[in-house]
PDB file of N, CA and C in Angstrom:
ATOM      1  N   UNK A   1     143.642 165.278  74.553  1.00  0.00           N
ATOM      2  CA  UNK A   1     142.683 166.137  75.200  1.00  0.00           C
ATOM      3  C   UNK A   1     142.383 167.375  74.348  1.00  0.00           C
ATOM      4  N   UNK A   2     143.300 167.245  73.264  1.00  0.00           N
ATOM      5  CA  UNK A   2     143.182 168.628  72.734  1.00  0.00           C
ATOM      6  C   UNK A   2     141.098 169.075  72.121  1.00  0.00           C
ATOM      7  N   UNK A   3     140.964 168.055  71.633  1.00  0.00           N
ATOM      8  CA  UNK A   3     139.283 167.917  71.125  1.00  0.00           C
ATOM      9  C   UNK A   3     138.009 167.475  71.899  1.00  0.00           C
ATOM     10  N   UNK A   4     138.741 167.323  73.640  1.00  0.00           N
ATOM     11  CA  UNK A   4     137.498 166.255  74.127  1.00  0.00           C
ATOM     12  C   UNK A   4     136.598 168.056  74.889  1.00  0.00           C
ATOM     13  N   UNK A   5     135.623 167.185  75.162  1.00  0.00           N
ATOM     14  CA  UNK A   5     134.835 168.241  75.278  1.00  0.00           C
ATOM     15  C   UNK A   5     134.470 167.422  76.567  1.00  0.00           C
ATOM     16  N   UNK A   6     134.024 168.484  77.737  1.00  0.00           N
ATOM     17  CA  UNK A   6     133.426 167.989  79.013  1.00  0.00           C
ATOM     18  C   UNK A   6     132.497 168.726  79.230  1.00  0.00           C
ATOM     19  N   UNK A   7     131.621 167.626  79.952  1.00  0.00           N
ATOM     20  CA  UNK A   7     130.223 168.248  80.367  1.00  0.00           C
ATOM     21  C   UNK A   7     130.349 168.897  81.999  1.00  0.00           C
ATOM     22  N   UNK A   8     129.536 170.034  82.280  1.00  0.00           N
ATOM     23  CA  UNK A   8     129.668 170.079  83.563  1.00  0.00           C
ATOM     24  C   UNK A   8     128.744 170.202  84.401  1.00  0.00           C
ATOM     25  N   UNK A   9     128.820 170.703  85.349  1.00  0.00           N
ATOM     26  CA  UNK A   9     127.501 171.052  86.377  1.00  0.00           C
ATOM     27  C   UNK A   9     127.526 172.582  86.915  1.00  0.00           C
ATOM     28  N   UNK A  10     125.901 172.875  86.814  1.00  0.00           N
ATOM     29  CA  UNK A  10     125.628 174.073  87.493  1.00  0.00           C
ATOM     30  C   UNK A  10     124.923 174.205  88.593  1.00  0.00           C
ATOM     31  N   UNK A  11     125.152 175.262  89.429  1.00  0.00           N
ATOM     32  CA  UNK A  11     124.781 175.042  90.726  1.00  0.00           C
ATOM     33  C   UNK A  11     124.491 176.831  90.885  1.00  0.00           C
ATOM     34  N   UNK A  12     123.527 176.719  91.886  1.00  0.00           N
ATOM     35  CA  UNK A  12     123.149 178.099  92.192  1.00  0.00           C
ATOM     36  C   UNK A  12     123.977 178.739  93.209  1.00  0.00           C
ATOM     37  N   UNK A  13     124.157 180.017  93.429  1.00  0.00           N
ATOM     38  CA  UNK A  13     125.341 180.307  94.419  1.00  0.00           C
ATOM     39  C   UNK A  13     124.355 181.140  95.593  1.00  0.00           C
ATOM     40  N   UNK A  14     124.673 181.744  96.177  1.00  0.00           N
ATOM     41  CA  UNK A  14     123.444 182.553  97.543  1.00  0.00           C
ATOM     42  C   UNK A  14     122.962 183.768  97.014  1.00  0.00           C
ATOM     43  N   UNK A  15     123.798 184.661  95.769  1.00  0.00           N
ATOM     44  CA  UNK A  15     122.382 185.578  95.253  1.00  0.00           C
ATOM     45  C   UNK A  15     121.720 185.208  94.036  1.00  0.00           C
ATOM     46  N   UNK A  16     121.850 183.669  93.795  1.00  0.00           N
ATOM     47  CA  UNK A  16     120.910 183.373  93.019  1.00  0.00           C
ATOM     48  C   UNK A  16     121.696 183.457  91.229  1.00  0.00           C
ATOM     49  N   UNK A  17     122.481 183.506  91.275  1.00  0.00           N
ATOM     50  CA  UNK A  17     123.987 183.849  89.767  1.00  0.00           C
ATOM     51  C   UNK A  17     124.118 182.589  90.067  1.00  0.00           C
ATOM     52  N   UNK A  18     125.295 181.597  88.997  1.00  0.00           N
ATOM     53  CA  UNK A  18     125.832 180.392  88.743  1.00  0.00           C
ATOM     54  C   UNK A  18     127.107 180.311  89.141  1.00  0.00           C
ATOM     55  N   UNK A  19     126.926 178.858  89.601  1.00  0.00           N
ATOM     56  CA  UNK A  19     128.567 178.268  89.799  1.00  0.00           C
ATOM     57  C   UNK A  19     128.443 177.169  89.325  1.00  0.00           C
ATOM     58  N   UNK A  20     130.015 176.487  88.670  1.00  0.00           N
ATOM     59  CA  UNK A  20     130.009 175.545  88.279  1.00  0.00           C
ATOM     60  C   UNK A  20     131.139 174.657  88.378  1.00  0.00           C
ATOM     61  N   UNK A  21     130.219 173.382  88.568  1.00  0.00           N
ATOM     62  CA  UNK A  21     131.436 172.203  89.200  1.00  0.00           C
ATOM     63  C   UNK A  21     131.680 171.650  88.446  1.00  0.00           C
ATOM     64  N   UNK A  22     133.353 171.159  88.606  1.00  0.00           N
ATOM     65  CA  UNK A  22     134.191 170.078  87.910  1.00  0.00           C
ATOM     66  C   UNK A  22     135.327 169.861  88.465  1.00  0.00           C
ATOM     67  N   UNK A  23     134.633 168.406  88.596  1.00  0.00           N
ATOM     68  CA  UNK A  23     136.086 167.324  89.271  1.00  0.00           C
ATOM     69  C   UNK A  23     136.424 167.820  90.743  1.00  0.00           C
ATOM     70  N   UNK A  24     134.972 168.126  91.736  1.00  0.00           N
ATOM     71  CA  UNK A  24     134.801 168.236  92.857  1.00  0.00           C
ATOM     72  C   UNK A  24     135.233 169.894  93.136  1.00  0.00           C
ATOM     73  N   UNK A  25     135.291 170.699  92.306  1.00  0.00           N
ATOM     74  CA  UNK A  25     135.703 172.160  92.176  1.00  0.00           C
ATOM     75  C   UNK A  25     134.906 173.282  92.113  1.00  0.00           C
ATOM     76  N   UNK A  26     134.337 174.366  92.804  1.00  0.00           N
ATOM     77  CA  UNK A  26     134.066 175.097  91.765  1.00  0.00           C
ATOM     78  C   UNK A  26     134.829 176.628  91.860  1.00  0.00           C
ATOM     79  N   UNK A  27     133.727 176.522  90.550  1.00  0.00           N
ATOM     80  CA  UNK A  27     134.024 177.827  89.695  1.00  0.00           C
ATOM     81  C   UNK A  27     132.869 179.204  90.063  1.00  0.00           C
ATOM     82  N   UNK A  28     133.381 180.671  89.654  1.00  0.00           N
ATOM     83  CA  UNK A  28     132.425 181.021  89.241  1.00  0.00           C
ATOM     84  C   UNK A  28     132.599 182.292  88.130  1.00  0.00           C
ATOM     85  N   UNK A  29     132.140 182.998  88.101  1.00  0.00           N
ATOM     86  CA  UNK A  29     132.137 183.318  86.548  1.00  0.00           C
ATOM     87  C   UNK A  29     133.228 184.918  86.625  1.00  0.00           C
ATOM     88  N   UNK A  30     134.268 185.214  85.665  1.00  0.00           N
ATOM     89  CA  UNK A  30     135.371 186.203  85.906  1.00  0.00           C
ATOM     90  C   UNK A  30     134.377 186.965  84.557  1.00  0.00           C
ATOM     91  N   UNK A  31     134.240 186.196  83.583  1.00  0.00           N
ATOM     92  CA  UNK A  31     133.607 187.497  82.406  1.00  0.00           C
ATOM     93  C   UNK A  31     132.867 186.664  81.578  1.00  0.00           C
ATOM     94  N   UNK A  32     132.063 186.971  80.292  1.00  0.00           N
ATOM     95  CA  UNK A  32     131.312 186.851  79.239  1.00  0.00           C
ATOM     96  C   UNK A  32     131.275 187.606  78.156  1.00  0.00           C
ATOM     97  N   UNK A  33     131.577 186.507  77.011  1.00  0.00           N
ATOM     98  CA  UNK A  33     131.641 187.341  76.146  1.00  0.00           C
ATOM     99  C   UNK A  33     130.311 186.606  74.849  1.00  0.00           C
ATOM    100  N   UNK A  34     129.165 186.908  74.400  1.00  0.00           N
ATOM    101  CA  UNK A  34     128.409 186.352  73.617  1.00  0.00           C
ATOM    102  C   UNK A  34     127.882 184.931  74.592  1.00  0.00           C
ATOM    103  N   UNK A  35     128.382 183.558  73.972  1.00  0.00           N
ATOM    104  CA  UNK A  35     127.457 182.608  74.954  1.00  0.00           C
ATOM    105  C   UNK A  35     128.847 181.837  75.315  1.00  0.00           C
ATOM    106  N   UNK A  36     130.055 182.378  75.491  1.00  0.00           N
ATOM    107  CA  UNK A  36     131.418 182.222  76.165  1.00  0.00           C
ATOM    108  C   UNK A  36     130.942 182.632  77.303  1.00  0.00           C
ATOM    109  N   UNK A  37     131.464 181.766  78.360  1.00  0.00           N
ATOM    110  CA  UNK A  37     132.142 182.443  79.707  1.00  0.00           C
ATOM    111  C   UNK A  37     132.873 181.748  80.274  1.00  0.00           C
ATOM    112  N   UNK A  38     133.599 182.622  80.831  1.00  0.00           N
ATOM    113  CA  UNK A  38     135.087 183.051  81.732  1.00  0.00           C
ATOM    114  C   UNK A  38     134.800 182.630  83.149  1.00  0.00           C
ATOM    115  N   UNK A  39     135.417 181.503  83.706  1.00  0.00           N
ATOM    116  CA  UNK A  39     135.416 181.079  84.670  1.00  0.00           C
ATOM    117  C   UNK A  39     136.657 180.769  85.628  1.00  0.00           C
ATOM    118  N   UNK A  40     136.435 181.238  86.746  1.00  0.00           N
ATOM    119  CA  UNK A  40     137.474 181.318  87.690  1.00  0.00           C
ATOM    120  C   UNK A  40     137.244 180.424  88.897  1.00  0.00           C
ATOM    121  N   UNK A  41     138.165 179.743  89.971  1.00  0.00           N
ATOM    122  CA  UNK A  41     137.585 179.159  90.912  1.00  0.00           C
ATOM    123  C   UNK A  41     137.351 180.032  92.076  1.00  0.00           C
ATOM    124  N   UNK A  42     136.008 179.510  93.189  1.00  0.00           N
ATOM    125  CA  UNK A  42     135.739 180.186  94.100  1.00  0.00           C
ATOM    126  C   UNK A  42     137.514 180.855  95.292  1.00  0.00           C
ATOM    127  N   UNK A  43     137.960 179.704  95.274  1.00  0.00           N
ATOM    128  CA  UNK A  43     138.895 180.232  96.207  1.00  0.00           C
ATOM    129  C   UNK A  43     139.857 181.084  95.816  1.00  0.00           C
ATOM    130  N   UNK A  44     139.833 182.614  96.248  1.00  0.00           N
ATOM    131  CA  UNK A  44     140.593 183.645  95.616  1.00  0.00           C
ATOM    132  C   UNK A  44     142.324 183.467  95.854  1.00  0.00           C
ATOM    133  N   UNK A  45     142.602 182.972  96.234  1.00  0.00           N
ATOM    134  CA  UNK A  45     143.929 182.287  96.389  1.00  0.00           C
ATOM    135  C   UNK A  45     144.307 181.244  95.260  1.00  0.00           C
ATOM    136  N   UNK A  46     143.652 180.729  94.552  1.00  0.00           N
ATOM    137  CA  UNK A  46     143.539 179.706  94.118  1.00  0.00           C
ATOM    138  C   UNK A  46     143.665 180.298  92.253  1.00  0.00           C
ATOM    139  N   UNK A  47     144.764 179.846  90.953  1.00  0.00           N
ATOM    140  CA  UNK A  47     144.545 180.583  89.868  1.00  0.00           C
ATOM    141  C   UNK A  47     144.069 179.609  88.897  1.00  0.00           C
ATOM    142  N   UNK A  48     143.370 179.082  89.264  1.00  0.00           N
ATOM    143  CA  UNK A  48     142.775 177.582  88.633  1.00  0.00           C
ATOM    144  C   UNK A  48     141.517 178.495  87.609  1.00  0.00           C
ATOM    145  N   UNK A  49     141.116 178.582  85.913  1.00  0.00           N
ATOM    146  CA  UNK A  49     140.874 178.912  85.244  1.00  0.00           C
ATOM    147  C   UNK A  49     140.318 177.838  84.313  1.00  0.00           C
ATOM    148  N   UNK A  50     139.081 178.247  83.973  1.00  0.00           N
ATOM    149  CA  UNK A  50     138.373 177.583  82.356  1.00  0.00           C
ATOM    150  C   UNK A  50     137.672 178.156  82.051  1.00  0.00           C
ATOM    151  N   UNK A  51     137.391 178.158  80.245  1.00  0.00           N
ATOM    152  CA  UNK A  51     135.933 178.607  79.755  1.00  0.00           C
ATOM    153  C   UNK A  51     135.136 177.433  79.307  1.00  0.00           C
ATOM    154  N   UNK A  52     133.918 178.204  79.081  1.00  0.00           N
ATOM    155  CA  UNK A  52     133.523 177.036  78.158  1.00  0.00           C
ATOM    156  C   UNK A  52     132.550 177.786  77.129  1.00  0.00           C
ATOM    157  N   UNK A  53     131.523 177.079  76.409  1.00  0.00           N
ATOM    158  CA  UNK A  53     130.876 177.428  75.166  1.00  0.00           C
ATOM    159  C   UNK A  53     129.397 176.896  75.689  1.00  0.00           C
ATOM    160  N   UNK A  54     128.586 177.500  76.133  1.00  0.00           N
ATOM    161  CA  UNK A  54     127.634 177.313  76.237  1.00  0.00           C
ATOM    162  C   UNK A  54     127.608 176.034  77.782  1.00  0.00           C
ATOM    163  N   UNK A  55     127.479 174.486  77.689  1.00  0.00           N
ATOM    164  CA  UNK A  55     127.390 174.138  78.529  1.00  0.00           C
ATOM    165  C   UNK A  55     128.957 172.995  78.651  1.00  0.00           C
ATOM    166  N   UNK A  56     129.905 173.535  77.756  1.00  0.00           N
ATOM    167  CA  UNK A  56     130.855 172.507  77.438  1.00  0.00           C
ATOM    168  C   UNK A  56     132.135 173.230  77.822  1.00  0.00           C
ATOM    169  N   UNK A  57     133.145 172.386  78.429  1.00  0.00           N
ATOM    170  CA  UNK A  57     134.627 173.382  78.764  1.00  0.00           C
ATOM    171  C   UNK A  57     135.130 173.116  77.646  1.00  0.00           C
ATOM    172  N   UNK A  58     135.476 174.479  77.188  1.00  0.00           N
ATOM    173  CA  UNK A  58     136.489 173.890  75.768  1.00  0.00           C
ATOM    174  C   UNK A  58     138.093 174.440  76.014  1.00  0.00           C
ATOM    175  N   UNK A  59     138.322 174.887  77.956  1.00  0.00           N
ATOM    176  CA  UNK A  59     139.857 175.128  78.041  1.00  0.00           C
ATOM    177  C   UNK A  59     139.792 175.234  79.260  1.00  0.00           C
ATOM    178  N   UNK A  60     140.947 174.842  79.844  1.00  0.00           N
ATOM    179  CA  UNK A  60     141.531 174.915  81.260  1.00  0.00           C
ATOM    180  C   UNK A  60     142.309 174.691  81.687  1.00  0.00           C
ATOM    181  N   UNK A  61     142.798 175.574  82.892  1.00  0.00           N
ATOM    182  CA  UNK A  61     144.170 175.492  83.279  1.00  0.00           C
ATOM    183  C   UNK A  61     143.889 175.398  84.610  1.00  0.00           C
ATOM    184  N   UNK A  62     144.604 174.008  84.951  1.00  0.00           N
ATOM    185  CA  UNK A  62     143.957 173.249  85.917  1.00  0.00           C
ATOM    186  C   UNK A  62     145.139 172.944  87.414  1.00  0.00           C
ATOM    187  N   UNK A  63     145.412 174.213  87.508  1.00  0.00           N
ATOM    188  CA  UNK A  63     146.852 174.662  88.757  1.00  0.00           C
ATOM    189  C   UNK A  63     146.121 174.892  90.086  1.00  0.00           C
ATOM    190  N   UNK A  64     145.209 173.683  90.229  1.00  0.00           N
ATOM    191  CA  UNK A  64     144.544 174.720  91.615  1.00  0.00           C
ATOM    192  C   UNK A  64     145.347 174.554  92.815  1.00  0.00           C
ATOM    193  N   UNK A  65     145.860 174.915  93.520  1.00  0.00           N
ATOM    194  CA  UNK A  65     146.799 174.760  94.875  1.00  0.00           C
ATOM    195  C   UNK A  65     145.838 174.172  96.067  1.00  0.00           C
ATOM    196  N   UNK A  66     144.866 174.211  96.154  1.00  0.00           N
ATOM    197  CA  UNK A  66     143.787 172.911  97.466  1.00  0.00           C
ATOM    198  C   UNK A  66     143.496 171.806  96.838  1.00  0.00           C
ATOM    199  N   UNK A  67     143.166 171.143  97.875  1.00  0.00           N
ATOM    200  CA  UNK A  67     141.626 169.960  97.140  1.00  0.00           C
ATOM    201  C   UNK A  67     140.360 169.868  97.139  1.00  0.00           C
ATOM    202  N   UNK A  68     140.219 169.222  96.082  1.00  0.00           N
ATOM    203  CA  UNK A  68     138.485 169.782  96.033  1.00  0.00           C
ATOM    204  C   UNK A  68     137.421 169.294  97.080  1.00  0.00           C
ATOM    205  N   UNK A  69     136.487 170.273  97.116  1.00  0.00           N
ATOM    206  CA  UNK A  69     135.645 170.109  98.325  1.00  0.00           C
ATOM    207  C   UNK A  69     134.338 169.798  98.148  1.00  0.00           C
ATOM    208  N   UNK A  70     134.099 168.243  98.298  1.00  0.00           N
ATOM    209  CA  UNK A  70     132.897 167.693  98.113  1.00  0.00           C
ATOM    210  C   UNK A  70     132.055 167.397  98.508  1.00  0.00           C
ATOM    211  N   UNK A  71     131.864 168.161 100.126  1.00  0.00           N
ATOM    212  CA  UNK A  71     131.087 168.237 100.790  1.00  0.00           C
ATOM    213  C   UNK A  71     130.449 169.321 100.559  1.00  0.00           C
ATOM    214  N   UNK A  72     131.014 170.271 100.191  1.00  0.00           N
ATOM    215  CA  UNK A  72     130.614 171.786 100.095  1.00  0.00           C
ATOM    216  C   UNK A  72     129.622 171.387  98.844  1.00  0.00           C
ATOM    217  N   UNK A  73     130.346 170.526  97.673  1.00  0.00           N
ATOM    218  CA  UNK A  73     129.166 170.440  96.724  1.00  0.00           C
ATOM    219  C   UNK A  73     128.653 170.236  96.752  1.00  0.00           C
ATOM    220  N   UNK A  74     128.472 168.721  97.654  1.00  0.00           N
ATOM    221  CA  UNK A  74     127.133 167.658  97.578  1.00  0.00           C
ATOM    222  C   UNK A  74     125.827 168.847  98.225  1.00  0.00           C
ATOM    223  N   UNK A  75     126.105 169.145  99.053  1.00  0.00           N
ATOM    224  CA  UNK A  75     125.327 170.188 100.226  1.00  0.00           C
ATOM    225  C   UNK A  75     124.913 171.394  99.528  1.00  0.00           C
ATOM    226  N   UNK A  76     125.894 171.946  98.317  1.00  0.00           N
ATOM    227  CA  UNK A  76     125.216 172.839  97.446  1.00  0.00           C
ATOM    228  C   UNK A  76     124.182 172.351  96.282  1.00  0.00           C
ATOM    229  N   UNK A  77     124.204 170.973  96.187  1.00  0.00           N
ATOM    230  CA  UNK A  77     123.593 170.487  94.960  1.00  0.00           C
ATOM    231  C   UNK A  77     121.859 169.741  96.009  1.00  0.00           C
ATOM    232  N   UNK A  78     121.975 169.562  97.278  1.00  0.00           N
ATOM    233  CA  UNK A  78     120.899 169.385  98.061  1.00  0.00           C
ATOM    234  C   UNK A  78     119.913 170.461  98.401  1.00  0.00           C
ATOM    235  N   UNK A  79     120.576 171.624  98.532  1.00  0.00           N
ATOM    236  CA  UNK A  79     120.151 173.007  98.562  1.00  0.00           C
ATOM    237  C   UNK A  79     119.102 173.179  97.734  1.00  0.00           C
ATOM    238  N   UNK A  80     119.555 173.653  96.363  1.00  0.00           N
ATOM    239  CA  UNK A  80     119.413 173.170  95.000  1.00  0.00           C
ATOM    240  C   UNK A  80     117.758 172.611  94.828  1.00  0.00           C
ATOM    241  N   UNK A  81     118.097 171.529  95.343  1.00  0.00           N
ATOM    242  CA  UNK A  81     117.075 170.567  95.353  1.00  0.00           C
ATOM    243  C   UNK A  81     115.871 170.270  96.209  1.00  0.00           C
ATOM    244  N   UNK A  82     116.053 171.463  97.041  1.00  0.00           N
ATOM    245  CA  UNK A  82     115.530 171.673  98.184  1.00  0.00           C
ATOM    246  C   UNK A  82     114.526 172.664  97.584  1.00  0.00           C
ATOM    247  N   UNK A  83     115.671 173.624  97.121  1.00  0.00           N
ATOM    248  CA  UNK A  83     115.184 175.553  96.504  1.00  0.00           C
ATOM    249  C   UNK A  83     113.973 174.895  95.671  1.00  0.00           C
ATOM    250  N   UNK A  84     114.465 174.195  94.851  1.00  0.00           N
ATOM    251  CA  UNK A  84     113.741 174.010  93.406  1.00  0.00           C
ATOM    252  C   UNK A  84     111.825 173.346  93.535  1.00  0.00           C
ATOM    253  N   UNK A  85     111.975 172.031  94.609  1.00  0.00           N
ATOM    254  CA  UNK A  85     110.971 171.141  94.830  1.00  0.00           C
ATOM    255  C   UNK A  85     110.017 172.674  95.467  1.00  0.00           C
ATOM    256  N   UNK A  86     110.545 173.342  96.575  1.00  0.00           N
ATOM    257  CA  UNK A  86     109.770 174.308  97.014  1.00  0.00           C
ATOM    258  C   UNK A  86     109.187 175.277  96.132  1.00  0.00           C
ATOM    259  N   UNK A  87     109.915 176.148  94.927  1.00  0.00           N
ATOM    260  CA  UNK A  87     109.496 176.479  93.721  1.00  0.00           C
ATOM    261  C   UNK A  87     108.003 175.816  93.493  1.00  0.00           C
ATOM    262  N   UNK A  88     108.264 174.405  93.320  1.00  0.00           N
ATOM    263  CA  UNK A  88     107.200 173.685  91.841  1.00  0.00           C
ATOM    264  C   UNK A  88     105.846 173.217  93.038  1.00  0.00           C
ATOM    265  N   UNK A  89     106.235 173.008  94.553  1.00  0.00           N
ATOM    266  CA  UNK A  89     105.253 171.974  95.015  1.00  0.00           C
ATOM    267  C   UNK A  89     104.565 172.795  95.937  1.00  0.00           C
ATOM    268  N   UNK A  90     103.153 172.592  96.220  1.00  0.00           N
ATOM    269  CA  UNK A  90     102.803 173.377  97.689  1.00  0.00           C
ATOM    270  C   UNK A  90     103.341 172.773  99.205  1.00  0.00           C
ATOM    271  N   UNK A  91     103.764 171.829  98.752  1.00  0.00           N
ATOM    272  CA  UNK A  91     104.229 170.939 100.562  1.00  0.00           C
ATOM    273  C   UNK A  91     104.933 172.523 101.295  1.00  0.00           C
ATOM    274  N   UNK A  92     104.841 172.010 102.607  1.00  0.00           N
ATOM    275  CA  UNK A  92     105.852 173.409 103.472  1.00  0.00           C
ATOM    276  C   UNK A  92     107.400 172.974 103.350  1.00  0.00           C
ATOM    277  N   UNK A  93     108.237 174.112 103.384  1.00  0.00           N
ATOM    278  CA  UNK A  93     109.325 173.619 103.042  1.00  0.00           C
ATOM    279  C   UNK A  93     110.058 172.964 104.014  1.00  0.00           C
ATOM    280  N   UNK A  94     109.838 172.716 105.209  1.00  0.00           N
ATOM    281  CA  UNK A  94     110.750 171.925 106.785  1.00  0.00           C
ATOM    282  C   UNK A  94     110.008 170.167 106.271  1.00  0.00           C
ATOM    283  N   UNK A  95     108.488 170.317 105.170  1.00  0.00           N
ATOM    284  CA  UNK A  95     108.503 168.888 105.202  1.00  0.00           C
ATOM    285  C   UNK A  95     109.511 168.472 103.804  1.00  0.00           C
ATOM    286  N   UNK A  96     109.459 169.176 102.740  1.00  0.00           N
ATOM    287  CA  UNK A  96     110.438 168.923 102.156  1.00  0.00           C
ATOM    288  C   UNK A  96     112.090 168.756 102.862  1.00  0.00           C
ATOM    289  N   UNK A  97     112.263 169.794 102.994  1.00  0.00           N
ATOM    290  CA  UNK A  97     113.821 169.556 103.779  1.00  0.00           C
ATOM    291  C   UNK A  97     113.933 168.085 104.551  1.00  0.00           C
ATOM    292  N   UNK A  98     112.911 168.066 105.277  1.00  0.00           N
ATOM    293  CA  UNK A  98     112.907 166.073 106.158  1.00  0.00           C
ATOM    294  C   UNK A  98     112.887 164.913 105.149  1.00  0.00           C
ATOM    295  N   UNK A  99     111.920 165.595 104.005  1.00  0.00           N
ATOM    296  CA  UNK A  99     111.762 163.993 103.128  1.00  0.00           C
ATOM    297  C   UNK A  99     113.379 163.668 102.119  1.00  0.00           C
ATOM    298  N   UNK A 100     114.135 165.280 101.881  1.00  0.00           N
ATOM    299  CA  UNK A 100     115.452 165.230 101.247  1.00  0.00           C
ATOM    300  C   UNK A 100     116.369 164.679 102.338  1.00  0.00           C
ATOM    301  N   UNK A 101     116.093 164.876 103.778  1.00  0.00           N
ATOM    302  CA  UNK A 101     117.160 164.671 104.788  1.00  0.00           C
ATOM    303  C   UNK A 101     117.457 163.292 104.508  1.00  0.00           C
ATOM    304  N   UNK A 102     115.915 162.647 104.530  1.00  0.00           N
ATOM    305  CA  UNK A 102     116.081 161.141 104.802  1.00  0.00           C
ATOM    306  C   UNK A 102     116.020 160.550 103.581  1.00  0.00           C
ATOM    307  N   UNK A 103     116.043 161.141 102.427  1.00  0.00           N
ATOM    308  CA  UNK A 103     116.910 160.020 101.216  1.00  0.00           C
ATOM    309  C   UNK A 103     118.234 160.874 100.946  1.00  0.00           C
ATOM    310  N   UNK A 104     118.970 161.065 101.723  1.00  0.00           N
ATOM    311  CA  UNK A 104     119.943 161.764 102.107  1.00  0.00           C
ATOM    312  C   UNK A 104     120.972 160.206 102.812  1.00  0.00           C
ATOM    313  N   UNK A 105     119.948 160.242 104.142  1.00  0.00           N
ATOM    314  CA  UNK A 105     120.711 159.369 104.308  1.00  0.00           C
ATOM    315  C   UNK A 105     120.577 158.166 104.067  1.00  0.00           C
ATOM    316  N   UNK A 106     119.351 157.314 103.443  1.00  0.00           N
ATOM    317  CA  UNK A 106     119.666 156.187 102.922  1.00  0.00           C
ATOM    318  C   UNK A 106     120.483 156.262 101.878  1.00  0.00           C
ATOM    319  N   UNK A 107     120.624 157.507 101.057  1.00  0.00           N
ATOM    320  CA  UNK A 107     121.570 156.991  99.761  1.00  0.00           C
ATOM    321  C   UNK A 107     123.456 156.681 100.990  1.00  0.00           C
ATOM    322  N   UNK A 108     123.526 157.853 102.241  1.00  0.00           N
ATOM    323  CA  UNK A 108     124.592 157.047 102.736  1.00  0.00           C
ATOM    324  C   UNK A 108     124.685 155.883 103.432  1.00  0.00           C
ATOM    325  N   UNK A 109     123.598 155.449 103.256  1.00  0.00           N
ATOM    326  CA  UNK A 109     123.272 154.210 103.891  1.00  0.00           C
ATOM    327  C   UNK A 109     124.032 153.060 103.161  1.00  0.00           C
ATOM    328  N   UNK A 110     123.600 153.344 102.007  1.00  0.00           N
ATOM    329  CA  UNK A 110     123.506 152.358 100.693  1.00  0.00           C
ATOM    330  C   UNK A 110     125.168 152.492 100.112  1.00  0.00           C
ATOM    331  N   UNK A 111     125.680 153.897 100.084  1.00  0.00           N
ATOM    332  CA  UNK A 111     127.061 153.905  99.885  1.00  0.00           C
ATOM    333  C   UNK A 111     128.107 153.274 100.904  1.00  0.00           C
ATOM    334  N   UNK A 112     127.834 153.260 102.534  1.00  0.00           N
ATOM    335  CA  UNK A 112     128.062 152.488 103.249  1.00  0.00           C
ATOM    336  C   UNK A 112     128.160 150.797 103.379  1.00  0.00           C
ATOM    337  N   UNK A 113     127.114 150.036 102.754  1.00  0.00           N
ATOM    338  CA  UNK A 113     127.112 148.718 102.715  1.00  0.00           C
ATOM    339  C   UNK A 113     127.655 148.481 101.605  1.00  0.00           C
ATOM    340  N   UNK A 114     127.809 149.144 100.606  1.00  0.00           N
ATOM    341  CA  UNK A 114     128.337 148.951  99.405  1.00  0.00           C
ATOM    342  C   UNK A 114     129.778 148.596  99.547  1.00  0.00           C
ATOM    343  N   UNK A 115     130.089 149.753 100.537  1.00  0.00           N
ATOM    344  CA  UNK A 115     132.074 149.579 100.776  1.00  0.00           C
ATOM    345  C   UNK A 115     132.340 148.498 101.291  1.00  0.00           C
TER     346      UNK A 115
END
């Protein structure tokens, strides 16, 4: 592990700053230094730590004391997707929110028959 490099995910947080997920976790940002940053996890109880280099972790110390919460993500990454379509499209946003609801739930539809 010493050389592998991981990709991760970013996610918007409620004033609009970054968080970022890995391995159902997140993070959000303790400091910056140049295009380094210092990442800590949301739960302040929790001393679970990484940086990375731009969009790559290149360290972590991976002691988190919960488990990760992947509901909280999926639902932050729908948000997201919600925020964004409203950004780019004129539709109103309650018809967006319905047309995400319902490929929402066919994708659990589809993860359902699958099992």
């Amino acid at each position: 592990m010493a050389n592998a490099m991981f990709v991760v995910t970013f996610l918007s947080n409620k004033f609009g700053g970054l968080r970022l997920e890995f391995n159902g976790h997140q993070y959000m940002i303790n400091s910056r230094r140049g295009d380094r940053r210092y990442w800590k996890c949301v739960i302040p109880e929790c001393a679970a730590r990484l940086n990375t280099h731009h969009e790559f972790i290149t360290k972590f110390v991976h002691h988190h004391n919960h488990e990760p919460d992947a509901v909280d993500v999926k639902v932050r990454r729908i948000m997201e997707k919600i925020k964004q379509r409203s950004k780019e499209e004129t539709k109103p946003v309650p018809a967006i929110y319905k047309e995400e609801r319902c490929l929402l739930r066919s994708e659990e539809f589809i993860e359902f028959i699958g099992q």
